[in-house]
N, C-alpha and C. Protein backbone atom coordinates (compact mmCIF):
# COMPACT_ATOMS: atom_id res chain seq x y z
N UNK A 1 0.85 -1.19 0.00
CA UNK A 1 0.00 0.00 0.00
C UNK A 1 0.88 1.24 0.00
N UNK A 2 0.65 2.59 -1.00
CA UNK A 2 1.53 3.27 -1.01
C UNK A 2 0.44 4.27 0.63
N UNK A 3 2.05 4.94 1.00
CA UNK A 3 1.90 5.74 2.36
C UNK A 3 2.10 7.07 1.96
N UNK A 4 1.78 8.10 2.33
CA UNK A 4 2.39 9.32 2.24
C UNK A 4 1.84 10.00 3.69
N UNK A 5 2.01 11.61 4.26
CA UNK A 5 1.63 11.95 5.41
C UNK A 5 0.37 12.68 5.06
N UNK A 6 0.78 13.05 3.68
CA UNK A 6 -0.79 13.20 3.42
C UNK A 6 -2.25 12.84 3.52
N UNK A 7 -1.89 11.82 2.96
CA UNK A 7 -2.82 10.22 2.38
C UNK A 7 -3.49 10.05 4.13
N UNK A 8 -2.43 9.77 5.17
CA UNK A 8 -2.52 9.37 6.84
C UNK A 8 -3.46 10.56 7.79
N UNK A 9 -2.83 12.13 7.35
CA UNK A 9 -3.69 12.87 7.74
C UNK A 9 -4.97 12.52 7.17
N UNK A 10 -5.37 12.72 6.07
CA UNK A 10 -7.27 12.81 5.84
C UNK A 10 -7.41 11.52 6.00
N UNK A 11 -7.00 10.41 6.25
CA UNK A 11 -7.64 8.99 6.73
C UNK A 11 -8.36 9.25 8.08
N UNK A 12 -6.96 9.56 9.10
CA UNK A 12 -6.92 10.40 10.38
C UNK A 12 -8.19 11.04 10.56
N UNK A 13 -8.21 12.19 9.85
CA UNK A 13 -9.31 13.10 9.73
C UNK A 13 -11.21 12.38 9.72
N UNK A 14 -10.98 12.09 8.56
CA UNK A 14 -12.35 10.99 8.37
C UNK A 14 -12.42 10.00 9.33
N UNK A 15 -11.68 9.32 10.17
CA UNK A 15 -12.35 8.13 11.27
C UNK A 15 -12.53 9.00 12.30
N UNK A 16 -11.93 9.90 12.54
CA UNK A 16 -11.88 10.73 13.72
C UNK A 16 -13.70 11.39 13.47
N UNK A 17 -13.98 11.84 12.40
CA UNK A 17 -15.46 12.33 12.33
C UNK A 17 -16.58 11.21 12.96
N UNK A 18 -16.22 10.14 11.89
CA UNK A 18 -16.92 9.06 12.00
C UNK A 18 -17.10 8.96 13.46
N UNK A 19 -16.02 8.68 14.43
CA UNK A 19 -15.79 8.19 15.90
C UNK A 19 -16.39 9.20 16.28
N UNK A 20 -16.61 10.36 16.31
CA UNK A 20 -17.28 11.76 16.45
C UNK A 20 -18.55 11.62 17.05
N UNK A 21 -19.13 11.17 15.52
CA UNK A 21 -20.34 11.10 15.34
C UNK A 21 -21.22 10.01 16.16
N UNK A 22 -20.13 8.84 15.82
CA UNK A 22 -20.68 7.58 16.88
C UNK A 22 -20.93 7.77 18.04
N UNK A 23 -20.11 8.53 18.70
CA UNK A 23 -20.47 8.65 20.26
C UNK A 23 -21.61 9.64 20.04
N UNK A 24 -21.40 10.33 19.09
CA UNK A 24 -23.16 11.48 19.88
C UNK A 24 -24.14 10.21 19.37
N UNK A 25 -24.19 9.34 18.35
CA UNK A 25 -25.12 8.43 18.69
C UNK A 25 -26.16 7.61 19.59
N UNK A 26 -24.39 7.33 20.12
CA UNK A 26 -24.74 6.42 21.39
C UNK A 26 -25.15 7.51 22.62
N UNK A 27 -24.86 8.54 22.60
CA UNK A 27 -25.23 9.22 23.40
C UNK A 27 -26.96 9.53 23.38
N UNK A 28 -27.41 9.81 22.25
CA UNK A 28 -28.82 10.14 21.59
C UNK A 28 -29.37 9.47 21.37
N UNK A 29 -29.40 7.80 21.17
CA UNK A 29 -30.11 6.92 20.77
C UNK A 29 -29.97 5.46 21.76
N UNK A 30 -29.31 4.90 22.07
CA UNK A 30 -28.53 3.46 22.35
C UNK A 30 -28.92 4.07 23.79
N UNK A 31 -28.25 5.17 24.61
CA UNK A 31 -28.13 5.34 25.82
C UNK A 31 -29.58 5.48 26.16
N UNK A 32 -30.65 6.03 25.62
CA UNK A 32 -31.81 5.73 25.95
C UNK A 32 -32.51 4.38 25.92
N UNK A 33 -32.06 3.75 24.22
CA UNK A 33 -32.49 2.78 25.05
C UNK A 33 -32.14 1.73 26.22
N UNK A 34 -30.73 1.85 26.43
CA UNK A 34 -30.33 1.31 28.05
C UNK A 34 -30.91 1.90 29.48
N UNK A 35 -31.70 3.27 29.01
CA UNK A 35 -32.09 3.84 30.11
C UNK A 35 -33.91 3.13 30.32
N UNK A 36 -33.94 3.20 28.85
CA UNK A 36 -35.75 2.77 28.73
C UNK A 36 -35.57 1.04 29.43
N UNK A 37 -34.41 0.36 28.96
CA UNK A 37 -34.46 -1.05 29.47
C UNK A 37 -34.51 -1.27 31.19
N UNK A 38 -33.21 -0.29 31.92
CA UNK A 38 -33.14 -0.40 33.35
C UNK A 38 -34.62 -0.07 33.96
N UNK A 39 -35.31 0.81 32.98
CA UNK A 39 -36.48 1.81 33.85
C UNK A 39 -37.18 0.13 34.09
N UNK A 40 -37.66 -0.48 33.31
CA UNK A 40 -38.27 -1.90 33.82
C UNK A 40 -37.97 -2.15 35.20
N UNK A 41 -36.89 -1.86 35.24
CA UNK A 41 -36.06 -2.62 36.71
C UNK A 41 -35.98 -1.46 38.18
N UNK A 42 -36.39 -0.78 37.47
CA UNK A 42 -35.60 0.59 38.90
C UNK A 42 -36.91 1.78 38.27
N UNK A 43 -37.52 2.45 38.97
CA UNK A 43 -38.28 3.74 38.78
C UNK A 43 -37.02 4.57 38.94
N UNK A 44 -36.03 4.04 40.06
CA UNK A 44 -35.41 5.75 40.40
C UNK A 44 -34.50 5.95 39.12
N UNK A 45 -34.74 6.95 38.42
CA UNK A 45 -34.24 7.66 37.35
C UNK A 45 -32.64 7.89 37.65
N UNK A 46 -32.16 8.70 39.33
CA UNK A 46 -30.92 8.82 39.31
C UNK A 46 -30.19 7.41 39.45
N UNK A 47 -30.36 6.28 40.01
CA UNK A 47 -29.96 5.14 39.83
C UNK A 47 -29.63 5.10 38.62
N UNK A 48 -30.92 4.87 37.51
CA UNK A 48 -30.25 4.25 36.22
C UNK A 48 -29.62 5.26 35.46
N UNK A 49 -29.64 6.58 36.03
CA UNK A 49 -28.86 7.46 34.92
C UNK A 49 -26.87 7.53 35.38
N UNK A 50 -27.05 6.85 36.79
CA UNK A 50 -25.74 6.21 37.45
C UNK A 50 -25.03 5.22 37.08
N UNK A 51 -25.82 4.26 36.91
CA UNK A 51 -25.44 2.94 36.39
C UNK A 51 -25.00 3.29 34.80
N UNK A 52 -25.63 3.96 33.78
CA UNK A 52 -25.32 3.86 32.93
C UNK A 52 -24.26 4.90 32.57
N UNK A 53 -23.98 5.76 33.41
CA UNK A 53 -22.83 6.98 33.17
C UNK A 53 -21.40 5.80 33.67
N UNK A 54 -21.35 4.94 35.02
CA UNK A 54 -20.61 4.09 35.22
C UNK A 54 -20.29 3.05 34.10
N UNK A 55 -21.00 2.45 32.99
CA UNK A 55 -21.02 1.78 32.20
C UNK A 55 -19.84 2.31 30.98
N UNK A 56 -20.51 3.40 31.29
CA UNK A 56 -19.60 4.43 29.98
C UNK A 56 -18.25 4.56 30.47
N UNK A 57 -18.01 5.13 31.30
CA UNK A 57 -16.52 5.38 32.07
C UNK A 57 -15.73 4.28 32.02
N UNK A 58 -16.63 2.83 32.38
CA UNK A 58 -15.66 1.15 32.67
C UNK A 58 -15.68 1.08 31.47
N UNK A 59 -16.35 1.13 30.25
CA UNK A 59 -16.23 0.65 29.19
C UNK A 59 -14.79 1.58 28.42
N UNK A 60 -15.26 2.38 28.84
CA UNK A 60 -13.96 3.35 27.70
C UNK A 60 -12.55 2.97 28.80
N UNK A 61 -12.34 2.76 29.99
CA UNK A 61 -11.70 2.22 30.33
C UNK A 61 -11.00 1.07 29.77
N UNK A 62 -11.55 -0.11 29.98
CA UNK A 62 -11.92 -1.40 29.42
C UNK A 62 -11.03 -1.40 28.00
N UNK A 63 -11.95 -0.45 27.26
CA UNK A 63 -11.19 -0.27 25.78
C UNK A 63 -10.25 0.36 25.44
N UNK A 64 -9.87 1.35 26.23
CA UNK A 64 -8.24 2.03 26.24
C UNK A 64 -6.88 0.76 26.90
N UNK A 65 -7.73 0.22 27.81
CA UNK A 65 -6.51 -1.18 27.91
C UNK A 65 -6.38 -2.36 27.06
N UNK A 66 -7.12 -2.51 26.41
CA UNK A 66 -7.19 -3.32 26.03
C UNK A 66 -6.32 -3.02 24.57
N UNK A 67 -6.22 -1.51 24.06
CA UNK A 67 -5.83 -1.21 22.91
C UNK A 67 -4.32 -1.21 23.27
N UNK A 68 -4.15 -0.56 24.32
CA UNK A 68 -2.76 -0.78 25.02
C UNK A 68 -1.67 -2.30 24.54
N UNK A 69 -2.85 -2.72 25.28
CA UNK A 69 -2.31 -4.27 25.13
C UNK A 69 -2.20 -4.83 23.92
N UNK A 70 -2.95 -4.58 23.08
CA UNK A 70 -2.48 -5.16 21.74
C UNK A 70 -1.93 -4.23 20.80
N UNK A 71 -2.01 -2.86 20.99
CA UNK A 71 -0.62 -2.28 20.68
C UNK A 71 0.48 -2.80 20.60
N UNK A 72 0.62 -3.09 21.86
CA UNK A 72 2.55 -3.73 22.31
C UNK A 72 2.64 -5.15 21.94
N UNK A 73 1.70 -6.01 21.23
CA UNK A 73 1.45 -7.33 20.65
C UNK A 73 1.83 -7.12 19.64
N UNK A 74 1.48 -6.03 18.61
CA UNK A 74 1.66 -5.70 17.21
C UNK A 74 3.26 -4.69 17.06
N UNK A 75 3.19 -4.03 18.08
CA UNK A 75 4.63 -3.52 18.06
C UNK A 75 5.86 -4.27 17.65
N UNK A 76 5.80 -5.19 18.54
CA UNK A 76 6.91 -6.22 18.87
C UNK A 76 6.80 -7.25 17.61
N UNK A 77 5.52 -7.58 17.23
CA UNK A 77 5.52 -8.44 15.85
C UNK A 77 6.45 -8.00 15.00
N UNK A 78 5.55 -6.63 14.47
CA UNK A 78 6.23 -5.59 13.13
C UNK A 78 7.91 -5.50 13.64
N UNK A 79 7.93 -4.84 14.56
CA UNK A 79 9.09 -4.35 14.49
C UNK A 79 10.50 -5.56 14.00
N UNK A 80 10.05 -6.59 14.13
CA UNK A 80 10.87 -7.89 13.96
C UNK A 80 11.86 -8.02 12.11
N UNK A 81 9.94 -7.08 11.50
CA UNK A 81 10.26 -7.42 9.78
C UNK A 81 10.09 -5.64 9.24
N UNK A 82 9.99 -4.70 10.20
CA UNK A 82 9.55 -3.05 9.62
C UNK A 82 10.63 -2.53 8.52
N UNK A 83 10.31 -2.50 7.59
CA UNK A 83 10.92 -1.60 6.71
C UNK A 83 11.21 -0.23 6.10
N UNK A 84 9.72 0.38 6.81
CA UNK A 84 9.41 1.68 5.99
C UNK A 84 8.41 1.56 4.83
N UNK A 85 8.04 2.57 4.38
CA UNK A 85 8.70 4.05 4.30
C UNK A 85 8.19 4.85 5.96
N UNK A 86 7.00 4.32 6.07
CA UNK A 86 6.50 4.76 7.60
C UNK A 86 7.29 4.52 8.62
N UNK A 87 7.34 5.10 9.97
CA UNK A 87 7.81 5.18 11.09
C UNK A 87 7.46 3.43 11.40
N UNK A 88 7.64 3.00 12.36
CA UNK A 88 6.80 1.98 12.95
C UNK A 88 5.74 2.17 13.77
N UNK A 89 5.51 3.18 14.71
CA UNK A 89 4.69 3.71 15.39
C UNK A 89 3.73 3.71 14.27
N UNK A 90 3.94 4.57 13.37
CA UNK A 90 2.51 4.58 11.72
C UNK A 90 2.56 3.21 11.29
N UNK A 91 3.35 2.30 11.18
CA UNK A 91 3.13 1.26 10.73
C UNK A 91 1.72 0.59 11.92
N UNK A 92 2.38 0.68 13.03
CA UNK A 92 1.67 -0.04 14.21
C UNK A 92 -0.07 0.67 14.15
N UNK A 93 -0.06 1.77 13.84
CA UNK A 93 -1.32 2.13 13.78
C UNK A 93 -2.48 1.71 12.85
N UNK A 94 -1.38 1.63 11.72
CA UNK A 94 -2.08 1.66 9.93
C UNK A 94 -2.66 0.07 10.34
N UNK A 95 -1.62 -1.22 11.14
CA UNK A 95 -1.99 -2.41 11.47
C UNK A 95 -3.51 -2.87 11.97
N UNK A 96 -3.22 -1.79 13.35
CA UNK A 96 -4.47 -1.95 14.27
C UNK A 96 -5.78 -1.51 13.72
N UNK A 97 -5.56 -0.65 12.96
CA UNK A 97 -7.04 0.15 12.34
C UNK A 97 -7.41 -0.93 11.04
N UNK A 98 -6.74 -1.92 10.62
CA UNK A 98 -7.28 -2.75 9.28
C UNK A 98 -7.26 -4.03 10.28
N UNK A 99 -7.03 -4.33 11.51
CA UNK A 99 -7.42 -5.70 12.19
C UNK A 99 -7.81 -4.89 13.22
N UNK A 100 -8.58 -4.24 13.33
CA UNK A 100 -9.43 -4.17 14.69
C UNK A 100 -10.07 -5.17 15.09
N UNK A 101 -10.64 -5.83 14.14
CA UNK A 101 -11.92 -7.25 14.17
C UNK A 101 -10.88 -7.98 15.32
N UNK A 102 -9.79 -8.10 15.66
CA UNK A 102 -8.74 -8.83 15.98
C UNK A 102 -9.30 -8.46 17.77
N UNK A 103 -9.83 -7.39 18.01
CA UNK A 103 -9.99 -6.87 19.47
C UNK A 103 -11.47 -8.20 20.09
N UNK A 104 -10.16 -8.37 21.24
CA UNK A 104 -11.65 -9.18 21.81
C UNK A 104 -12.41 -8.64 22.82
N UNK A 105 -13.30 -7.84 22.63
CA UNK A 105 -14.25 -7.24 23.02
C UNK A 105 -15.33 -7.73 23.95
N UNK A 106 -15.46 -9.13 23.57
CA UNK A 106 -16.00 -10.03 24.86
C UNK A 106 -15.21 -9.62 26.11
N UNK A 107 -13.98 -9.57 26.29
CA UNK A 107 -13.42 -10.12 27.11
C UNK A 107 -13.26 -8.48 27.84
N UNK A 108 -13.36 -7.58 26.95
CA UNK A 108 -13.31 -6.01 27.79
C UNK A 108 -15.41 -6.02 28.43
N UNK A 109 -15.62 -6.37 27.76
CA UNK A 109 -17.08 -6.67 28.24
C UNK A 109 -17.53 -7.01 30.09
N UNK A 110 -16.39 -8.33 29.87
CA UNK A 110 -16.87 -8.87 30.99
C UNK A 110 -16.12 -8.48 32.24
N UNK A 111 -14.83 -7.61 31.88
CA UNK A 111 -14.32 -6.74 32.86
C UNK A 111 -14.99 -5.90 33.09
N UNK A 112 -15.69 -5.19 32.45
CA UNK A 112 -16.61 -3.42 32.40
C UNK A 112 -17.91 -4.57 33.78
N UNK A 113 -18.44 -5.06 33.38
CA UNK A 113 -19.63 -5.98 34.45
C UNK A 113 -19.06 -6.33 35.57
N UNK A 114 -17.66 -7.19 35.80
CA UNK A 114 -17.13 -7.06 37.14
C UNK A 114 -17.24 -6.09 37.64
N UNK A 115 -16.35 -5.14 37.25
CA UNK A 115 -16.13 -3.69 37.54
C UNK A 115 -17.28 -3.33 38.39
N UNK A 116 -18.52 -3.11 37.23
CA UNK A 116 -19.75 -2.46 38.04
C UNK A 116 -20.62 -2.69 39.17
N UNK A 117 -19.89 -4.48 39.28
CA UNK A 117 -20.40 -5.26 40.13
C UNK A 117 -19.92 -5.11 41.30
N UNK A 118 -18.85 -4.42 41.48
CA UNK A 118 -18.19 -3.47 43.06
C UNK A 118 -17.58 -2.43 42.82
N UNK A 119 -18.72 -1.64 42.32
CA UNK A 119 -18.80 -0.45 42.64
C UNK A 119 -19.47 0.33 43.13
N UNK A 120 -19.05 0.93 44.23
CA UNK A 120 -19.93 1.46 45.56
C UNK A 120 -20.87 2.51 45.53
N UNK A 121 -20.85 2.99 43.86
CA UNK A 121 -21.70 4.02 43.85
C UNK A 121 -22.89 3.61 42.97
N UNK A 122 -23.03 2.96 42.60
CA UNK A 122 -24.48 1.84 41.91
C UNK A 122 -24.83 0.25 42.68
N UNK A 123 -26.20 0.23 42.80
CA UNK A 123 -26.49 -0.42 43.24
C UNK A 123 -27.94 -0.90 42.48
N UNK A 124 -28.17 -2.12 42.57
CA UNK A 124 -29.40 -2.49 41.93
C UNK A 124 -29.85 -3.80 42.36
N UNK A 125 -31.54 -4.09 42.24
CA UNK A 125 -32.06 -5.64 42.75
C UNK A 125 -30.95 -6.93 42.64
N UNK A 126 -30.55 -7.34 43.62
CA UNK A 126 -29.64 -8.60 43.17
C UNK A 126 -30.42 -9.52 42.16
N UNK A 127 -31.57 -9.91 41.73
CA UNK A 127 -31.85 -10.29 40.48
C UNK A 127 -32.11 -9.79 39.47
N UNK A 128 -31.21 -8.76 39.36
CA UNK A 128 -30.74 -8.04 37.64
C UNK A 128 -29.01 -7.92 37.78
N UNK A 129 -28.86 -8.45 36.51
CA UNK A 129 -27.39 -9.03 36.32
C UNK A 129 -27.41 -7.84 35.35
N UNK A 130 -26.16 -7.06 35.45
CA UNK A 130 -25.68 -5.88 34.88
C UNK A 130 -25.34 -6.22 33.38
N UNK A 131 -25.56 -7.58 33.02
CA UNK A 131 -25.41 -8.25 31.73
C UNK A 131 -26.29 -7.62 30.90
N UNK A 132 -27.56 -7.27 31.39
CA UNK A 132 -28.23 -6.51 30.71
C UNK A 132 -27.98 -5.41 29.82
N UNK A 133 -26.98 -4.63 30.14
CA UNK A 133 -26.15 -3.73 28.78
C UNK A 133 -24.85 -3.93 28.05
N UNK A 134 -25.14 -5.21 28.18
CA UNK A 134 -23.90 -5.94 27.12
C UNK A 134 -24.01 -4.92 25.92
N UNK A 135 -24.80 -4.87 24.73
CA UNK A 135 -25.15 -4.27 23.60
C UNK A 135 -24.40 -2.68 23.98
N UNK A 136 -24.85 -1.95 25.31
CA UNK A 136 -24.64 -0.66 24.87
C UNK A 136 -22.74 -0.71 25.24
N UNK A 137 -22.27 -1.89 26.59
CA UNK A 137 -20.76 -1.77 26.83
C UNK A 137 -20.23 -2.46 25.71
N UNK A 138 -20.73 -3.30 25.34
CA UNK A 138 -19.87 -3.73 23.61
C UNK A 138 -19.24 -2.45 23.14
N UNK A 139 -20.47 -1.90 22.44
CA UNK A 139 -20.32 -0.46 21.53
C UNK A 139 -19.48 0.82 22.22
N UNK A 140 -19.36 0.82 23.50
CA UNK A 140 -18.83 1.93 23.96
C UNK A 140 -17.27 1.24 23.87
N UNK A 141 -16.95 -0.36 24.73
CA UNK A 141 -15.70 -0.61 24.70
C UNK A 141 -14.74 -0.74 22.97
N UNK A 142 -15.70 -1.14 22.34
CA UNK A 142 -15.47 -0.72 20.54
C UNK A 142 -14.81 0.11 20.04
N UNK A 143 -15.88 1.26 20.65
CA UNK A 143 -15.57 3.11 20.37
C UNK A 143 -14.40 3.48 20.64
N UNK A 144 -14.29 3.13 22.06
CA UNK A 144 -12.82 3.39 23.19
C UNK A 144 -11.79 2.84 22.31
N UNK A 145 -12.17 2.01 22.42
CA UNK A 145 -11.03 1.05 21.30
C UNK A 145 -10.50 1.65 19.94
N UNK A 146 -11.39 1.84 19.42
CA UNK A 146 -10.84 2.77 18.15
C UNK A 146 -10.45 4.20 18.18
N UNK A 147 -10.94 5.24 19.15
CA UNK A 147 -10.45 5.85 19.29
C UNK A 147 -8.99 6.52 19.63
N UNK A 148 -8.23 5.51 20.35
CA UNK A 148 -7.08 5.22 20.79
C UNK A 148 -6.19 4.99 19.22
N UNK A 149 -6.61 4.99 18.38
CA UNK A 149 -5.96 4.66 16.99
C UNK A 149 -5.67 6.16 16.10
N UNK A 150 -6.54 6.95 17.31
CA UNK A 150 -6.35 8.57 16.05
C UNK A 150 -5.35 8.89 16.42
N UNK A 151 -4.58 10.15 15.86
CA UNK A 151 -3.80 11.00 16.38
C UNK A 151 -4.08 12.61 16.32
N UNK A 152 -4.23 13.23 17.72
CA UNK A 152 -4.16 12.48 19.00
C UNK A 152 -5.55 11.49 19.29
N UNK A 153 -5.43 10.93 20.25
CA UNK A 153 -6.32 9.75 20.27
C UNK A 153 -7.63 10.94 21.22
N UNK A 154 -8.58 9.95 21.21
CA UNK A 154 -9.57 10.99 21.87
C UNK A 154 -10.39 10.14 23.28
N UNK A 155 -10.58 10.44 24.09
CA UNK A 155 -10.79 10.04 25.44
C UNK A 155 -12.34 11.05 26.09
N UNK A 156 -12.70 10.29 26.72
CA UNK A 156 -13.74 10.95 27.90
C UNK A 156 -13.09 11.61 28.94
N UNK A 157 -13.79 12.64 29.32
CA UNK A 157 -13.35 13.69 30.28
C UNK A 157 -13.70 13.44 31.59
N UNK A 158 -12.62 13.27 32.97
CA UNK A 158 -12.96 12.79 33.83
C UNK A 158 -13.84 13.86 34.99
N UNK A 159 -14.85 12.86 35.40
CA UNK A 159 -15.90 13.82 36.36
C UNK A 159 -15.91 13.05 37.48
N UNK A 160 -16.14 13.92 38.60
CA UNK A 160 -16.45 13.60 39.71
C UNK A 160 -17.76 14.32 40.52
N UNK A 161 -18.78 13.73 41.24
CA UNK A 161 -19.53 13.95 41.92
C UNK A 161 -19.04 15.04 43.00
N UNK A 162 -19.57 16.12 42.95
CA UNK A 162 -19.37 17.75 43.61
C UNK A 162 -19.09 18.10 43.15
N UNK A 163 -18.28 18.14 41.73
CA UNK A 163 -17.42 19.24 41.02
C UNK A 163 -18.10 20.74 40.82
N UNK A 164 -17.55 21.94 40.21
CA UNK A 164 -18.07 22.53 40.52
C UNK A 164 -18.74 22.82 38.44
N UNK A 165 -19.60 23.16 38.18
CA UNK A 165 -20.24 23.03 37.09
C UNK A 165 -19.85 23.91 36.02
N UNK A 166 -19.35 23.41 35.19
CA UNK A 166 -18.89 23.80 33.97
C UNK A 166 -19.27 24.15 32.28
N UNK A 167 -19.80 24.80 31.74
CA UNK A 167 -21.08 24.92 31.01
C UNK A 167 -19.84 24.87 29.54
N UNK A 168 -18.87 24.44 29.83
CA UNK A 168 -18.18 24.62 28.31
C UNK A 168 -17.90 22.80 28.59
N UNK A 169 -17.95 21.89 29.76
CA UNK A 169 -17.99 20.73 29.43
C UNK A 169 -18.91 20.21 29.71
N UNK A 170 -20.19 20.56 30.04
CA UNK A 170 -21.56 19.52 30.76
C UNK A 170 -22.12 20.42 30.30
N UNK A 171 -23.91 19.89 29.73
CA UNK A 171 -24.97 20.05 29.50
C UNK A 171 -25.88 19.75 30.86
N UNK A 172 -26.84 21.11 31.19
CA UNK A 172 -27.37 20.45 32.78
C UNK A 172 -28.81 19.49 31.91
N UNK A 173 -29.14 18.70 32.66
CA UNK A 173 -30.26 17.78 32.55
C UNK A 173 -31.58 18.94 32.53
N UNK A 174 -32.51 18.48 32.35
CA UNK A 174 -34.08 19.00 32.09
C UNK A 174 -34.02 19.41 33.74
N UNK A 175 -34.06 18.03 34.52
CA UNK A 175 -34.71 18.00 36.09
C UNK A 175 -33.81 18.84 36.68
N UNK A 176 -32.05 19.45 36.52
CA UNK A 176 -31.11 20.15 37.18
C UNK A 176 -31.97 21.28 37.64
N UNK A 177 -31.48 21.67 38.69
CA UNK A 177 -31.51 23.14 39.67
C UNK A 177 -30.47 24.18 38.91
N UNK A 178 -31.51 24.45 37.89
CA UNK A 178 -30.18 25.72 36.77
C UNK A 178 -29.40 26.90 37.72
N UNK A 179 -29.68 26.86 38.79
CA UNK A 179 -29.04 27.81 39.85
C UNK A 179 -27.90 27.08 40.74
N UNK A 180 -28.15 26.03 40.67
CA UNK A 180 -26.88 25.19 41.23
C UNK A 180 -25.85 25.28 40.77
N UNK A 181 -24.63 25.42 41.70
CA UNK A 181 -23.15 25.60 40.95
C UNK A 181 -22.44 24.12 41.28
N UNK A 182 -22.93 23.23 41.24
CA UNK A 182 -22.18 21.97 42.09
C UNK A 182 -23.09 20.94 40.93
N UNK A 183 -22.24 19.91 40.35
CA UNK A 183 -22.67 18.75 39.70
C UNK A 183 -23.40 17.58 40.80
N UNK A 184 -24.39 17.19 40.74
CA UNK A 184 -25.00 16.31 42.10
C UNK A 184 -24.40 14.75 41.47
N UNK A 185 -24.39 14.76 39.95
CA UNK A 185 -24.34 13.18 39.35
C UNK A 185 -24.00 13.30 37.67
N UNK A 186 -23.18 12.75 37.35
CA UNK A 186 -23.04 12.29 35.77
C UNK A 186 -24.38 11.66 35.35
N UNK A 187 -24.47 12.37 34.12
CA UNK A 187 -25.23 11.52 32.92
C UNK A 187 -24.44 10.60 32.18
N UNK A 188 -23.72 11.71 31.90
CA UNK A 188 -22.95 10.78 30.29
C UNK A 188 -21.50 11.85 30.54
N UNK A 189 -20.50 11.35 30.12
CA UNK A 189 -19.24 11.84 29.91
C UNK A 189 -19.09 12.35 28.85
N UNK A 190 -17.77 14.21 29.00
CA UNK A 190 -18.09 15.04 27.66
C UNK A 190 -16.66 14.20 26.66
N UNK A 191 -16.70 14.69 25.66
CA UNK A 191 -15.30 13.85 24.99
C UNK A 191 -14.64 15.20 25.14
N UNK A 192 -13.34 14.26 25.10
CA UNK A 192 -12.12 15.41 24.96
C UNK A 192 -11.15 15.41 23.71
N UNK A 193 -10.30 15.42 23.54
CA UNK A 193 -8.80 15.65 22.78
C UNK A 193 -7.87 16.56 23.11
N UNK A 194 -6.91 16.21 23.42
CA UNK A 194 -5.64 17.09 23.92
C UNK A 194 -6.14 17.96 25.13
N UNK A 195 -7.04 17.17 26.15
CA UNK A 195 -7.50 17.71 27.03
C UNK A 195 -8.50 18.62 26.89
N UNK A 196 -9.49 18.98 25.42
CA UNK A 196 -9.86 20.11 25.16
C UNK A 196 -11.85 19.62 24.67
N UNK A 197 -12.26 20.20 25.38
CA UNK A 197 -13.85 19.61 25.28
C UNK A 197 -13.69 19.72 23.44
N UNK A 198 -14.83 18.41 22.91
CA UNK A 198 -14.95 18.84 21.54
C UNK A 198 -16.81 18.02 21.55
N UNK A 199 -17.03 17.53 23.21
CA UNK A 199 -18.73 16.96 22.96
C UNK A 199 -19.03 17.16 24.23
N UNK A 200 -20.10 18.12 24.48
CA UNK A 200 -19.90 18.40 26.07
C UNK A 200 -21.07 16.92 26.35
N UNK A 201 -20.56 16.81 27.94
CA UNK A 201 -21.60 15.68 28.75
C UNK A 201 -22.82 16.37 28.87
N UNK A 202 -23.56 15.10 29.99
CA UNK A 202 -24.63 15.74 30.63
C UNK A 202 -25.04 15.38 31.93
N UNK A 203 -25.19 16.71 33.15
CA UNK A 203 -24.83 16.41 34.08
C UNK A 203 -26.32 16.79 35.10
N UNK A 204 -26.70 16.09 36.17
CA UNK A 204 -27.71 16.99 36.80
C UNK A 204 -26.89 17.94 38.25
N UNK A 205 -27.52 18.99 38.01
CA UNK A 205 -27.21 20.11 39.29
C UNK A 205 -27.87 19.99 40.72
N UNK A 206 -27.64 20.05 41.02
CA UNK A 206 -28.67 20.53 42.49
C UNK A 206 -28.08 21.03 44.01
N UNK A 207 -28.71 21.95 44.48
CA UNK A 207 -28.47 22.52 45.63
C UNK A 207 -28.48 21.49 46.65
């Protein structure tokens, strides 16, 4: 395959949209319906809007290690036979992005469900198995996963419960106290790049 830095930038460019776009997807469509599925199980709204902001965080977790890890699988291959004209680092990338299928995603799956399964800030009926959003942690640990392939790679922005509220990275919820200066709970996580909001979250407020 001929390479140039050209050719790598607008490849770059175009998955990076694509990956863009996917997450406001899942944000707009998929995440409801994981929210419409828990509501079966739980009335309380902040529960399942907990559980599923936790889902998102373990999953993109999940999928940033996992890319890690087979990074340094494919590193060590290539580098054995690398020739050029690309760096190896571009070689290692150009690899991972035409065998992604190669990511086992089951297996970041069933870490993201441990995970949630002791974690002290969600809780739910012991007869509902958090298996229940396999479909939406697939797609998020996926996302994570490919994202880690751009340059720069692009990541979720880390939040914490009290923070103080930020209107260039969180969207407040419908139900928020628009006078509140304090985040009470994550919705959804904003995306970043180079540390720099480019999809704000959504967060509820309250006094």
């Amino acid at each position: 395959r001929n390479w140039s830095p050209g050719r790598a930038r607008h490849m770059n460019a175009s998955r990076r949209a694509c990956l863009v776009a996917r997450f406001g997807f899942i944000y707009a469509q998929e995440r409801f319906d994981a929210q419409a599925l828990l509501r079966t199980y739980s009335t309380d709204m902040e529960t399942v809007q907990r559980i599923i902001y936790a889902a998102a965080v373990e999953s993109f977790y999940a999928g940033k290690m996992a890319y890690w890890k087979f990074k340094m699988r494919v590193k060590e291959a290539l580098s054995l036979s690398h020739m050029g004209p690309e760096s190896l680092e571009d070689a290692v990338l150009d690899y991972i992005v035409c065998h992604k299928d190669a990511y086992d995603v089951h297996a970041s799956v069933k870490e993201v469900i441990c995970s949630m399964n002791i974690n002290p800030k969600i809780s739910f009926p012991p007869e509902v198995d958090f298996i229940v959003l396999t479909p939406l942690i697939q797609e998020l640990c996926c996302l994570a996963f490919s994202m880690q392939t751009l340059v720069p790679p692009l990541d979720i922005a880390f939040g914490i419960d009290g923070e103080l509220f930020n209107e260039k990275k969180y969207y407040r919820s419908s139900d928020s106290d628009f006078t509140a200066a304090f985040v009470a709970y994550h919705v959804w996580p904003a995306l970043v790049e180079d540390g720099v909001v480019i999809v704000k979250g959504e967060v509820v407020t309250r006094r």
